[in-house]
N, C-alpha and C. Protein backbone atom coordinates (compact mmCIF):
# COMPACT_ATOMS: atom_id res chain seq x y z
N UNK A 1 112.72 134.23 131.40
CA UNK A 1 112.64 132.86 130.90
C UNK A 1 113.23 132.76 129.50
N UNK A 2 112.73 133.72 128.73
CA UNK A 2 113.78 133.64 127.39
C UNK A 2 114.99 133.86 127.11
N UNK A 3 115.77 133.97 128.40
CA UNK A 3 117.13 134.11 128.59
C UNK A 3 117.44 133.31 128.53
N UNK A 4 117.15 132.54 129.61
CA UNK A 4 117.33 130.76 130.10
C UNK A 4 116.72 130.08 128.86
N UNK A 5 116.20 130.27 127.96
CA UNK A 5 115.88 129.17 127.00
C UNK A 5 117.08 129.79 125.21
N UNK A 6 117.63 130.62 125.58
CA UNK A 6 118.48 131.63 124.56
C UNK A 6 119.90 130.55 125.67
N UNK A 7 119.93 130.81 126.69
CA UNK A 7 121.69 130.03 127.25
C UNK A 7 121.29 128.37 127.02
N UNK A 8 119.87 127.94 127.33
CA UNK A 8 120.06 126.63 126.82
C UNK A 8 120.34 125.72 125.41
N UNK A 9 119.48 126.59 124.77
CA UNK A 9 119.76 126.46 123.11
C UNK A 9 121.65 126.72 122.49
N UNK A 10 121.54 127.64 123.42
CA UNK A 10 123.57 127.91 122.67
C UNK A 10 123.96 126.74 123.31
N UNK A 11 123.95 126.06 124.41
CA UNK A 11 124.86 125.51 125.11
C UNK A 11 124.60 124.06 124.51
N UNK A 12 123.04 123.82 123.94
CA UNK A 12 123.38 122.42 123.69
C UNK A 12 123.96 122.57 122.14
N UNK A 13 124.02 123.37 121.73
CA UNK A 13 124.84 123.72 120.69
C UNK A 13 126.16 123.64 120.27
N UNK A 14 126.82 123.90 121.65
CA UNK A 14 127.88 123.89 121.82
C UNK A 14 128.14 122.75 122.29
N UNK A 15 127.14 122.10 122.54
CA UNK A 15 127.62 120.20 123.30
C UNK A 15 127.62 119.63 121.87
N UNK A 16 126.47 119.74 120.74
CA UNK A 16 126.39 119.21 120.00
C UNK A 16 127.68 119.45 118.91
N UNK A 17 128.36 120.60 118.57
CA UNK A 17 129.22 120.82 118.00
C UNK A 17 130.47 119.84 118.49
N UNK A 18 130.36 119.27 119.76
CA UNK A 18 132.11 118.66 119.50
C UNK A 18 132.47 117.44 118.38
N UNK A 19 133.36 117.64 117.64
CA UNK A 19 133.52 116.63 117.21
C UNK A 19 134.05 115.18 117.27
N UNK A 20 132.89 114.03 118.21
CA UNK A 20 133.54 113.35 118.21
C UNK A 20 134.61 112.13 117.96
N UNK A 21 134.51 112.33 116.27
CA UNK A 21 134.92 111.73 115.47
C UNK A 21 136.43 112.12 115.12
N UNK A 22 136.32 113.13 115.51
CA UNK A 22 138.05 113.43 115.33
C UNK A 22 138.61 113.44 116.92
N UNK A 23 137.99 113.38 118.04
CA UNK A 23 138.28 113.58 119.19
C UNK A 23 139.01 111.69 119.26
N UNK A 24 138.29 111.03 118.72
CA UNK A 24 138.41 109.46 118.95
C UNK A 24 138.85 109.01 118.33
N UNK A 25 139.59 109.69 117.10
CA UNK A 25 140.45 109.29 115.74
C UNK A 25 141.85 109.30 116.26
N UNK A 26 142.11 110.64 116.94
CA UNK A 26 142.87 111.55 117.66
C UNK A 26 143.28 110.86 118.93
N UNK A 27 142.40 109.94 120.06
CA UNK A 27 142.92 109.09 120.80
C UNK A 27 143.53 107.85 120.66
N UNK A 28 143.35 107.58 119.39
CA UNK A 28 143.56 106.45 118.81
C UNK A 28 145.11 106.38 117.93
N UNK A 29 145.13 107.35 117.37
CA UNK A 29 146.40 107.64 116.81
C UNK A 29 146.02 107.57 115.41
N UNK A 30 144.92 107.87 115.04
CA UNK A 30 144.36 107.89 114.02
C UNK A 30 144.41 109.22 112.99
N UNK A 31 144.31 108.70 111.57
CA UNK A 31 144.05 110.07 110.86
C UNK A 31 142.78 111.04 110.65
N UNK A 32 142.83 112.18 110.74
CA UNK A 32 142.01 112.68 110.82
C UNK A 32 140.63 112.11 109.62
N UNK A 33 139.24 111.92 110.39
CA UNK A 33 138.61 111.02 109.39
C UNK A 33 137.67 111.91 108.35
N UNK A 34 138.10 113.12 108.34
CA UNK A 34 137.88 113.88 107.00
C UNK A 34 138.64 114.13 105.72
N UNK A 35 140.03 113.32 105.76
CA UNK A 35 141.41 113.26 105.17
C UNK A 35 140.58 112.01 104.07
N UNK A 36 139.77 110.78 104.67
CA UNK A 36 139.61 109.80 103.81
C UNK A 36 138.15 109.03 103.54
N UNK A 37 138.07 108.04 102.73
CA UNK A 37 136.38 107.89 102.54
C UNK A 37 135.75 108.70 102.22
N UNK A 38 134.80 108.99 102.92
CA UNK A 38 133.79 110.09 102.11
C UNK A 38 134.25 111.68 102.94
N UNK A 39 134.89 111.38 103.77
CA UNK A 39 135.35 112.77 104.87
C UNK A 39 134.40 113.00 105.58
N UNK A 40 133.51 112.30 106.10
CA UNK A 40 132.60 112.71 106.76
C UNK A 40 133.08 112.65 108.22
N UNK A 41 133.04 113.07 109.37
CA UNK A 41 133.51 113.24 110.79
C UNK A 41 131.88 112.20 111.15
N UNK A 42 132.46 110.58 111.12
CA UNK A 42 131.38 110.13 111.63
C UNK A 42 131.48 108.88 111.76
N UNK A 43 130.84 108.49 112.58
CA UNK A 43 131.19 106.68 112.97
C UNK A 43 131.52 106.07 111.76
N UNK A 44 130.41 106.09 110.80
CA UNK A 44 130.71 105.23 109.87
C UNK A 44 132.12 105.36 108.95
N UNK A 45 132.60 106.42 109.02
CA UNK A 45 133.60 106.95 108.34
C UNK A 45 135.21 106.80 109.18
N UNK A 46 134.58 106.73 110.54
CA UNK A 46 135.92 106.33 111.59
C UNK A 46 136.31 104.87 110.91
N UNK A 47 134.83 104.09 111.02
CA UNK A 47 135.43 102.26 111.01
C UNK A 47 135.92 101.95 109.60
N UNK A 48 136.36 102.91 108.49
CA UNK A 48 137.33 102.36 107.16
C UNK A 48 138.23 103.16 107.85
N UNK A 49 138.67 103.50 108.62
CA UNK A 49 140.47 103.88 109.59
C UNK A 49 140.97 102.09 109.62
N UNK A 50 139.75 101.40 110.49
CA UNK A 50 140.17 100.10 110.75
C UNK A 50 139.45 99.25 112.04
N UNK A 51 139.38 100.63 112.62
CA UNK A 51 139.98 100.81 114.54
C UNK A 51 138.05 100.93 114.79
N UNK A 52 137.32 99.67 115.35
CA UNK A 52 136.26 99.67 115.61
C UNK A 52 136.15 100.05 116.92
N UNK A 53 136.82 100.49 117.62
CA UNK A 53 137.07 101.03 118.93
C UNK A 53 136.63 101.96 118.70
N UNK A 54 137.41 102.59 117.78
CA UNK A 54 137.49 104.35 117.46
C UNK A 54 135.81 104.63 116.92
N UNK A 55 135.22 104.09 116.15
CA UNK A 55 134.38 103.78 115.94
C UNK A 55 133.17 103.54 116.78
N UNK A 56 133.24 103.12 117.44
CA UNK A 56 132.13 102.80 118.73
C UNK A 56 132.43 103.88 119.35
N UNK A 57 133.62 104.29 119.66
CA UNK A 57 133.30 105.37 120.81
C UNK A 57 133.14 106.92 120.32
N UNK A 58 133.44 107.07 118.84
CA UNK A 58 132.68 108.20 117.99
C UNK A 58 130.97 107.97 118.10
N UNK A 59 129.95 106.35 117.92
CA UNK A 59 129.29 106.45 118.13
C UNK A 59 128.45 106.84 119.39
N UNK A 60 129.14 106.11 120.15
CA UNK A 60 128.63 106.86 121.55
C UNK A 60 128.13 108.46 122.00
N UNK A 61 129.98 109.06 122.04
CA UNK A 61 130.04 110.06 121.71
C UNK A 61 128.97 111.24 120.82
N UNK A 62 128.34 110.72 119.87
CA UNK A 62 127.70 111.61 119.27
C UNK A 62 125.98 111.21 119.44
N UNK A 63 125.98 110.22 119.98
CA UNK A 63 124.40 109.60 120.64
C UNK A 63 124.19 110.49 121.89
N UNK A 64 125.16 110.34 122.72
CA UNK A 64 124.94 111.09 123.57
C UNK A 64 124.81 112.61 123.62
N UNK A 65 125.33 113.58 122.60
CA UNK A 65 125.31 114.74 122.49
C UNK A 65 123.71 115.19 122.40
N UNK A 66 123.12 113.91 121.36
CA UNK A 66 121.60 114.52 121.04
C UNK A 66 120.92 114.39 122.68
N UNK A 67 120.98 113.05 123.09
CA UNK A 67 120.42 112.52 123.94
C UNK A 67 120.44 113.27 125.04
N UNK A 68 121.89 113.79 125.65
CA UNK A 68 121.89 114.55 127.27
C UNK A 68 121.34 115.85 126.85
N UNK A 69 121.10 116.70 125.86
CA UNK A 69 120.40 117.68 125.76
C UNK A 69 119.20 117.96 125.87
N UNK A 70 118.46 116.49 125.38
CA UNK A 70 117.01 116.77 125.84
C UNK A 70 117.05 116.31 127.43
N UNK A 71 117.88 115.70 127.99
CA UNK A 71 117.71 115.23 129.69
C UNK A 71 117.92 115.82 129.82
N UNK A 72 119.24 116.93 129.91
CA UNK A 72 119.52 117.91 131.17
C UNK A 72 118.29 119.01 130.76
N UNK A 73 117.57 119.56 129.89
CA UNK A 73 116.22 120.60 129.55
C UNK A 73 115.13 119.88 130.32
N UNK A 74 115.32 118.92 130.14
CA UNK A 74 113.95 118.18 131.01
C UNK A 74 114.17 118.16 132.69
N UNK A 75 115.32 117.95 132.80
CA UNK A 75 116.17 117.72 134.37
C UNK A 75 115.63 119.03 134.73
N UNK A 76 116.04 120.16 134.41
CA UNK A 76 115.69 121.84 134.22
C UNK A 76 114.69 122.68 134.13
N UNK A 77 113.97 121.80 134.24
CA UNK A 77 112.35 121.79 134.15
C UNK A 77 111.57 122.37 132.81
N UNK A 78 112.72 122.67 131.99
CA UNK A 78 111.94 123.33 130.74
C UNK A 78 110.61 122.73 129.87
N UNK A 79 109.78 122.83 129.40
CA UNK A 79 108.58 122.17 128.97
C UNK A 79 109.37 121.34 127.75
N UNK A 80 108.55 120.16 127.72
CA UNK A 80 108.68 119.29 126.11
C UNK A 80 109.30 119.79 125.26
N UNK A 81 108.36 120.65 124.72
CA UNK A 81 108.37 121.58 123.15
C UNK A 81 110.40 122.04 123.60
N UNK A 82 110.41 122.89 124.58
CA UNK A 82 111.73 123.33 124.64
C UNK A 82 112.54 122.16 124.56
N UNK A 83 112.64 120.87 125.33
CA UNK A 83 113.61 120.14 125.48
C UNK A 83 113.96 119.70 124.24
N UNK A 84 112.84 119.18 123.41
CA UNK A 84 113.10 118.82 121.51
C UNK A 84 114.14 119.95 121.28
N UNK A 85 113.16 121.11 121.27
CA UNK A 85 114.22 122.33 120.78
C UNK A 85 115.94 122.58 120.81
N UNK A 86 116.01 121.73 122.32
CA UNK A 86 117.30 121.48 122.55
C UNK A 86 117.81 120.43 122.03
N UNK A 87 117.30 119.79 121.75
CA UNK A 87 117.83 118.12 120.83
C UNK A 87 117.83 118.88 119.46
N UNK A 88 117.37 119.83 119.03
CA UNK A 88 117.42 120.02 117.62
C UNK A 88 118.93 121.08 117.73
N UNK A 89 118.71 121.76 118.77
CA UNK A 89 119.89 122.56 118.65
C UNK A 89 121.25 121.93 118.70
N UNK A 90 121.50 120.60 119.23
CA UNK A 90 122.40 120.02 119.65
C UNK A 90 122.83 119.15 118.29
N UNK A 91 121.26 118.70 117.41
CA UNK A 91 121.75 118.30 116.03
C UNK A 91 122.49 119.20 115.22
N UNK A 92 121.70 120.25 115.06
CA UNK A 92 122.22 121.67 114.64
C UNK A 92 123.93 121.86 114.37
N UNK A 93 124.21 121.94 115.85
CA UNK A 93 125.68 121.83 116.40
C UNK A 93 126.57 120.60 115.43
N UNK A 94 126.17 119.78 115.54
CA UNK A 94 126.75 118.38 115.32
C UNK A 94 126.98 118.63 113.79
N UNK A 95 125.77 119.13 112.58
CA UNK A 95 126.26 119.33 111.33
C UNK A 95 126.91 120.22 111.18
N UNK A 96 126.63 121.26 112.01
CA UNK A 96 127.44 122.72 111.79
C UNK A 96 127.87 123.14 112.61
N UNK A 97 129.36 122.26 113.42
CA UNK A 97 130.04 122.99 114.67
C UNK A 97 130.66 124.12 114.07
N UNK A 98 130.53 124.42 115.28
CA UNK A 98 131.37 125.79 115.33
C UNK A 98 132.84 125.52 115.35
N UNK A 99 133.37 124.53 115.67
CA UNK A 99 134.43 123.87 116.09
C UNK A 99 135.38 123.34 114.62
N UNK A 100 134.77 123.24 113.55
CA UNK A 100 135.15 122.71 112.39
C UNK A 100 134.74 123.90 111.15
N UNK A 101 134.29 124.98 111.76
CA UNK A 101 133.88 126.11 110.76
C UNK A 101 132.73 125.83 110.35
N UNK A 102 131.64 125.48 111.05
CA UNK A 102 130.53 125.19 110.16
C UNK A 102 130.52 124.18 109.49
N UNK A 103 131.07 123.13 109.31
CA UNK A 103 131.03 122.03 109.17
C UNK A 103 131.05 120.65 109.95
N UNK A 104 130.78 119.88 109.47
CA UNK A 104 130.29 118.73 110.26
C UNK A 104 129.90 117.45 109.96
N UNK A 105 129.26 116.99 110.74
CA UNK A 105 129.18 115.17 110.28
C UNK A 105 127.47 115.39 109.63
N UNK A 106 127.19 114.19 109.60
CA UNK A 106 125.93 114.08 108.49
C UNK A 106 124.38 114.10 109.90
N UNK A 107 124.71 114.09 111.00
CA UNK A 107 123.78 113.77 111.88
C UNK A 107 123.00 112.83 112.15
N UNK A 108 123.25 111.56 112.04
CA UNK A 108 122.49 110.04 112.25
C UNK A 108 122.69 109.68 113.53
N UNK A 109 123.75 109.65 113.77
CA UNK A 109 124.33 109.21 115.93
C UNK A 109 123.31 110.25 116.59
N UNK A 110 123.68 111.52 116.12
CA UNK A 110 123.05 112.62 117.27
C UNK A 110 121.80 112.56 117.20
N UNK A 111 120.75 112.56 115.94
CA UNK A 111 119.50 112.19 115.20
C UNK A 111 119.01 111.22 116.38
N UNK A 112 119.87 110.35 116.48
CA UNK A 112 119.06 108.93 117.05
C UNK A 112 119.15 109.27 118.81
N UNK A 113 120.24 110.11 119.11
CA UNK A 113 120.09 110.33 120.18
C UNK A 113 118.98 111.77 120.91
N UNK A 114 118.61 112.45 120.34
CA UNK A 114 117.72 113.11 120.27
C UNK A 114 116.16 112.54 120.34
N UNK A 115 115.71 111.35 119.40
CA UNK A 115 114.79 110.50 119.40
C UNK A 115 114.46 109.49 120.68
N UNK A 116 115.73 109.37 121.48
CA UNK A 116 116.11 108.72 122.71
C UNK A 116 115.73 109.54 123.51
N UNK A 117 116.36 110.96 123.43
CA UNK A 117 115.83 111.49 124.65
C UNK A 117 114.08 111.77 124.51
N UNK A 118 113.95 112.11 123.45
CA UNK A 118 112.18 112.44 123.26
C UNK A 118 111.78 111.43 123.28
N UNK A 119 111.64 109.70 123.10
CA UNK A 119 111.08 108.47 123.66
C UNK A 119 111.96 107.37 122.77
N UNK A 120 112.27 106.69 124.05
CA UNK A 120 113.43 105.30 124.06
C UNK A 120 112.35 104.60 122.45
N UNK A 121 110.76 104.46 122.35
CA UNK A 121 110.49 103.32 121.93
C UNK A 121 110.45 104.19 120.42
N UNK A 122 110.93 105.68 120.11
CA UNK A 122 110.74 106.28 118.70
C UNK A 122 112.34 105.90 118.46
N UNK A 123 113.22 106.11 119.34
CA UNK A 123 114.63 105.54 119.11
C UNK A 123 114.27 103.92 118.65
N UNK A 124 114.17 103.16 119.28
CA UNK A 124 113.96 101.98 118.94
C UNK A 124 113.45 101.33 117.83
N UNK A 125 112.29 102.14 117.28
CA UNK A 125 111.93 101.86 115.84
C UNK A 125 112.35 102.56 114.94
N UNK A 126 112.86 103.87 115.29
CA UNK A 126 113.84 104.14 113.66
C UNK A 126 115.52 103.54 113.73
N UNK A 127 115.80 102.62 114.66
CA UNK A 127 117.12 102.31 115.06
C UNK A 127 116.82 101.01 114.33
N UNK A 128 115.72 100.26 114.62
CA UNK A 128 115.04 99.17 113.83
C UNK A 128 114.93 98.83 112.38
N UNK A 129 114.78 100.33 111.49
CA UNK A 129 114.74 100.61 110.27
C UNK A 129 115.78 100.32 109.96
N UNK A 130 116.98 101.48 110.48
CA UNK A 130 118.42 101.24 110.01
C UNK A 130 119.05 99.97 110.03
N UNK A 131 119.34 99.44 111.41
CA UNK A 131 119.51 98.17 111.41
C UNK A 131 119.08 97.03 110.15
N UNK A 132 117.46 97.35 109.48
CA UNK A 132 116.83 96.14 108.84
C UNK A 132 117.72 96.49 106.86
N UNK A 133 117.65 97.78 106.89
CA UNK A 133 117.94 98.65 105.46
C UNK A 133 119.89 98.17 105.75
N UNK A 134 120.21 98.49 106.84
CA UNK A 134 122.07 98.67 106.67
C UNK A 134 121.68 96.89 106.63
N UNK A 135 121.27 95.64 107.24
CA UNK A 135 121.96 94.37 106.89
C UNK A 135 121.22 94.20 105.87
N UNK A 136 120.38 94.25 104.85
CA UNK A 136 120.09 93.96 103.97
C UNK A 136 120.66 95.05 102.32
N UNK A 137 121.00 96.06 102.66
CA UNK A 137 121.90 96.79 101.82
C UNK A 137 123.21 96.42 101.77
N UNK A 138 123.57 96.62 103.10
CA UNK A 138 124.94 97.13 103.43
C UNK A 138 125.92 98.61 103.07
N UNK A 139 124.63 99.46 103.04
CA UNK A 139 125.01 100.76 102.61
C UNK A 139 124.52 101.89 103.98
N UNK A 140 125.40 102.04 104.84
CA UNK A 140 125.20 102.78 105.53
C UNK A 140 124.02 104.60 105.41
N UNK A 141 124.21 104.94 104.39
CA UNK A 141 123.65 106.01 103.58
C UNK A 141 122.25 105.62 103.43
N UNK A 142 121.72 104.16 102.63
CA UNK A 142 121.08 104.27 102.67
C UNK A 142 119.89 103.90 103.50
N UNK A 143 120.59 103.17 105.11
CA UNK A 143 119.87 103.20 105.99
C UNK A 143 119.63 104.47 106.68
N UNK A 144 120.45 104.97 106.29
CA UNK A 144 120.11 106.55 106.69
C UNK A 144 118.83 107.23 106.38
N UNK A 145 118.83 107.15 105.58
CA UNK A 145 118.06 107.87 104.39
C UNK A 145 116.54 107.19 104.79
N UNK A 146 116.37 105.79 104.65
CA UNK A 146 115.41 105.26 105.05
C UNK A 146 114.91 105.67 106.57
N UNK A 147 115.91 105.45 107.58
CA UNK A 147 115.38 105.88 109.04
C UNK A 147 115.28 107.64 109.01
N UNK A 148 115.43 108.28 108.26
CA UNK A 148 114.45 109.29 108.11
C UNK A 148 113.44 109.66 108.13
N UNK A 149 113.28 108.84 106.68
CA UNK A 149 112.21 109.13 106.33
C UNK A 149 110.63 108.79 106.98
N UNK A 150 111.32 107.38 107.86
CA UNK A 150 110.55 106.60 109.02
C UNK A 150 110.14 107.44 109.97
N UNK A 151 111.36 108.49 110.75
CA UNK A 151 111.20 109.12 112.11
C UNK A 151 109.75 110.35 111.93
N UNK A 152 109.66 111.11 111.04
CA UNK A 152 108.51 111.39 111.51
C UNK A 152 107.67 110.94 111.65
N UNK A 153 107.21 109.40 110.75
CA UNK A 153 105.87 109.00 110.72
C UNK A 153 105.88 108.64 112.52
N UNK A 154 106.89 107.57 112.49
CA UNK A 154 106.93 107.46 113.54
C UNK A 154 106.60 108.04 114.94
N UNK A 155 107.26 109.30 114.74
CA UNK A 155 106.69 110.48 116.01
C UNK A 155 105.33 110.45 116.02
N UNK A 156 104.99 111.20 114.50
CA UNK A 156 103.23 111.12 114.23
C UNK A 156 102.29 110.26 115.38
N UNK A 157 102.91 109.23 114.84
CA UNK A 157 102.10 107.96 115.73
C UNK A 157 102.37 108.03 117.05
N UNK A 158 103.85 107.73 117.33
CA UNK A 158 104.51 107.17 118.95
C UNK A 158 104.09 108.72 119.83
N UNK A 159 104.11 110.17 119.45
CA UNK A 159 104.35 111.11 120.48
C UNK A 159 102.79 111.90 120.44
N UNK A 160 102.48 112.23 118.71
CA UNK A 160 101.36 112.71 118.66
C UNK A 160 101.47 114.25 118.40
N UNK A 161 102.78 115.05 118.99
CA UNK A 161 102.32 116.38 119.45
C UNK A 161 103.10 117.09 118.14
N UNK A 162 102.54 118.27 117.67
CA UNK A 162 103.51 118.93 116.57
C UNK A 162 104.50 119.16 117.26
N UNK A 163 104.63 120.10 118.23
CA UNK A 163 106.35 120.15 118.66
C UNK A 163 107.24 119.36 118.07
N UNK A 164 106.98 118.16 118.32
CA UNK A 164 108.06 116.91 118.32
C UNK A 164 108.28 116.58 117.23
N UNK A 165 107.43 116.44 116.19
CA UNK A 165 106.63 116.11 114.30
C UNK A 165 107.51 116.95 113.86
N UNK A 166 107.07 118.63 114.16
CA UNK A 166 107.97 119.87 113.42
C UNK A 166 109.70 119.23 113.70
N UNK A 167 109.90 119.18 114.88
CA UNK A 167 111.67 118.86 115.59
C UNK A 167 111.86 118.16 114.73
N UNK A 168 111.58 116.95 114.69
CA UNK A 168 111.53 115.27 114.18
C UNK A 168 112.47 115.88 112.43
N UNK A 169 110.76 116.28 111.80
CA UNK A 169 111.06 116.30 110.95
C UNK A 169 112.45 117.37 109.96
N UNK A 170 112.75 118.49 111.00
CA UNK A 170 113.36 119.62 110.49
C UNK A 170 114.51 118.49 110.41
N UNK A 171 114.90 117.81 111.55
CA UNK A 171 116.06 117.17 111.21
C UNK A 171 116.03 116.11 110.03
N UNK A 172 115.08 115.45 109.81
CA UNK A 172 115.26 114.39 109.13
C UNK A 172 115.37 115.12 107.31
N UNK A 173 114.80 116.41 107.35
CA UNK A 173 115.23 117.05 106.15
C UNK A 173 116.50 117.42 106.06
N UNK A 174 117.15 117.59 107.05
CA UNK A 174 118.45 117.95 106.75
C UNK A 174 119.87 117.21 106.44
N UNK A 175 119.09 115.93 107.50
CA UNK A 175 119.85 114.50 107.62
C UNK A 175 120.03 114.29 105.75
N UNK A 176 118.75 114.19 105.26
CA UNK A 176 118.58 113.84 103.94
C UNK A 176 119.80 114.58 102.88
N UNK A 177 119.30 116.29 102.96
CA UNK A 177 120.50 116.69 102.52
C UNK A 177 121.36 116.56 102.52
N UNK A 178 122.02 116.30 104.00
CA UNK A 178 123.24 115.75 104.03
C UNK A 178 124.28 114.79 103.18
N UNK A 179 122.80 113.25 102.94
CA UNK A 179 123.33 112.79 102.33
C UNK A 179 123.06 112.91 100.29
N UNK A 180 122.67 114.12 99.74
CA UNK A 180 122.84 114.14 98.94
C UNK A 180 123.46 113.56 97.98
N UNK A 181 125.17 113.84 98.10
CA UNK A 181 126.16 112.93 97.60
C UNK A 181 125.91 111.55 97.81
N UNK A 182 125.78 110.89 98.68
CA UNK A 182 125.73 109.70 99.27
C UNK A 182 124.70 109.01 98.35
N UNK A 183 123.87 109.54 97.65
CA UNK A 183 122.40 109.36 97.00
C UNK A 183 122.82 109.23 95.83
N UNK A 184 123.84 110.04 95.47
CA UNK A 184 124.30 110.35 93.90
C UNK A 184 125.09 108.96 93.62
N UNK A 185 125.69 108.54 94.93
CA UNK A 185 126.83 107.74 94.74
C UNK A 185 126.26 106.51 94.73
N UNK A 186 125.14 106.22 95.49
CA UNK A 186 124.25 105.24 95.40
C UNK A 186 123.45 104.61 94.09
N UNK A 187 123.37 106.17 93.10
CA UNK A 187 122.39 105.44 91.98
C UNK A 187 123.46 105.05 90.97
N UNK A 188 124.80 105.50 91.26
CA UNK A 188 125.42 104.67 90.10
C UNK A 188 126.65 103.78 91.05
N UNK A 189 126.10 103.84 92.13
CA UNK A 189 126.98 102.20 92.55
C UNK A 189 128.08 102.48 92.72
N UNK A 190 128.50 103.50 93.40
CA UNK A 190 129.96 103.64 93.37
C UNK A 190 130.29 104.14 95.53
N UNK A 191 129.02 104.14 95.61
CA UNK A 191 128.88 104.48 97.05
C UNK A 191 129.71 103.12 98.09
N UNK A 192 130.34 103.38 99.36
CA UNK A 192 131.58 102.39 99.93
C UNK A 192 129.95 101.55 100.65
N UNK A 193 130.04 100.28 100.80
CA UNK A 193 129.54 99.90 101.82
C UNK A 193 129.95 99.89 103.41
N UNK A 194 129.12 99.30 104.57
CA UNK A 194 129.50 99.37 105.76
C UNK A 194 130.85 98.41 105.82
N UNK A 195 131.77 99.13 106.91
CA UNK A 195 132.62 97.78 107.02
C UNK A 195 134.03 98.12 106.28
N UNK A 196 133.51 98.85 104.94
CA UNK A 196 134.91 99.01 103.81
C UNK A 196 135.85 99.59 104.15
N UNK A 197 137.19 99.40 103.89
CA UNK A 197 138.38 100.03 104.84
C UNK A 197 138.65 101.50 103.78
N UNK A 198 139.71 101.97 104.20
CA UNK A 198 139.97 103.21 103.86
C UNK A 198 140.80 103.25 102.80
N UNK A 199 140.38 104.18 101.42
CA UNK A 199 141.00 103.81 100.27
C UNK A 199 141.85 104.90 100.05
């Protein structure tokens, strides 16, 4: 059994690593979206290309990476605790493909899709956060930052179980790091809002 939970963990790893932000930059005829903006390989960073196409379907793309990892572990019969495990591994992937050298996007698409697969209504209320923080900011970062900090309480409440709390939260610490810069750029106002094209 710890074989099968050692090939599931690499593999959603390896789902989570693709990048689909350059995969959809790249269909588009687009520049690579680490060349401009903040360089981040990530929806928000596709739509200052221009191309909200490209954009939506980077988001997709990386919702789904978190998301089919906890379904196909669950499909697979693996217990709860494992299937998170696989949504975390698949976040994992997503900041630190293997595919880009260990580098990667900031993890918010995959984040939210992970929360989807562990329960539609914990997706729904930290998707709720962002949504309320990005139209009343208009700072992508710092709806980020906020639906973080939301998702564990959230679990706390919506799931109950540490498994999910520990998962929840490992990511939402990292999410945070991520946006470090983004934080820096925020307190002196120099951070791009949503929407801003490519400078």
């Amino acid at each position: 059994m710890t074989v099968f939970i050692i090939l599931l963990l690499a593999g959603a790893y390896l789902v989570g690593s693709i990048p689909f932000a350059i995969v959809a930059s790249s269909l588009f005829g687009l520049e690579d979206p680490r060349s401009y903006g903040s360089g981040n390989p990530g929806a928000t960073n596709v739509l200052r290309s221009g191309s909200k196409a490209a954009a939506i379907l980077t988001l997709i793309g990386d919702c789904l990476k978190g998301w089919v990892t906890v379904w196909a572990a669950t499909a697979l019969g693996f217990e709860p605790s494992i299937a998170a495990l696989a949504g975390l591994a698949a976040f994992f992937g997503h900041v630190f493909s293997i595919f880009l050298r260990f580098n990667g996007g900031k993890g918010v698409a995959t984040a939210l899709g992970v929360l989807a697969g562990l329960s539609p209504w914990l997706a729904l209320a930290c998707l709720g956060v962002w949504l309320l923080v990005a139209l009343i900011s208009r700072y992508s970062a710092a709806a980020a930052i906020a639906a973080a900090i939301a998702a564990p309480c959230a679990t706390a409440l919506l799931k109950g179980d540490m498994a999910s709390f520990a998962i929840v939260l490992a990511m939402a610490l990292v999410l945070i790091w991520r946006h470090t810069a983004n934080i820096k750029r925020l307190l002196v106002g120099t951070e791009d809002k949503i929407g801003g094209k490519n400078k």
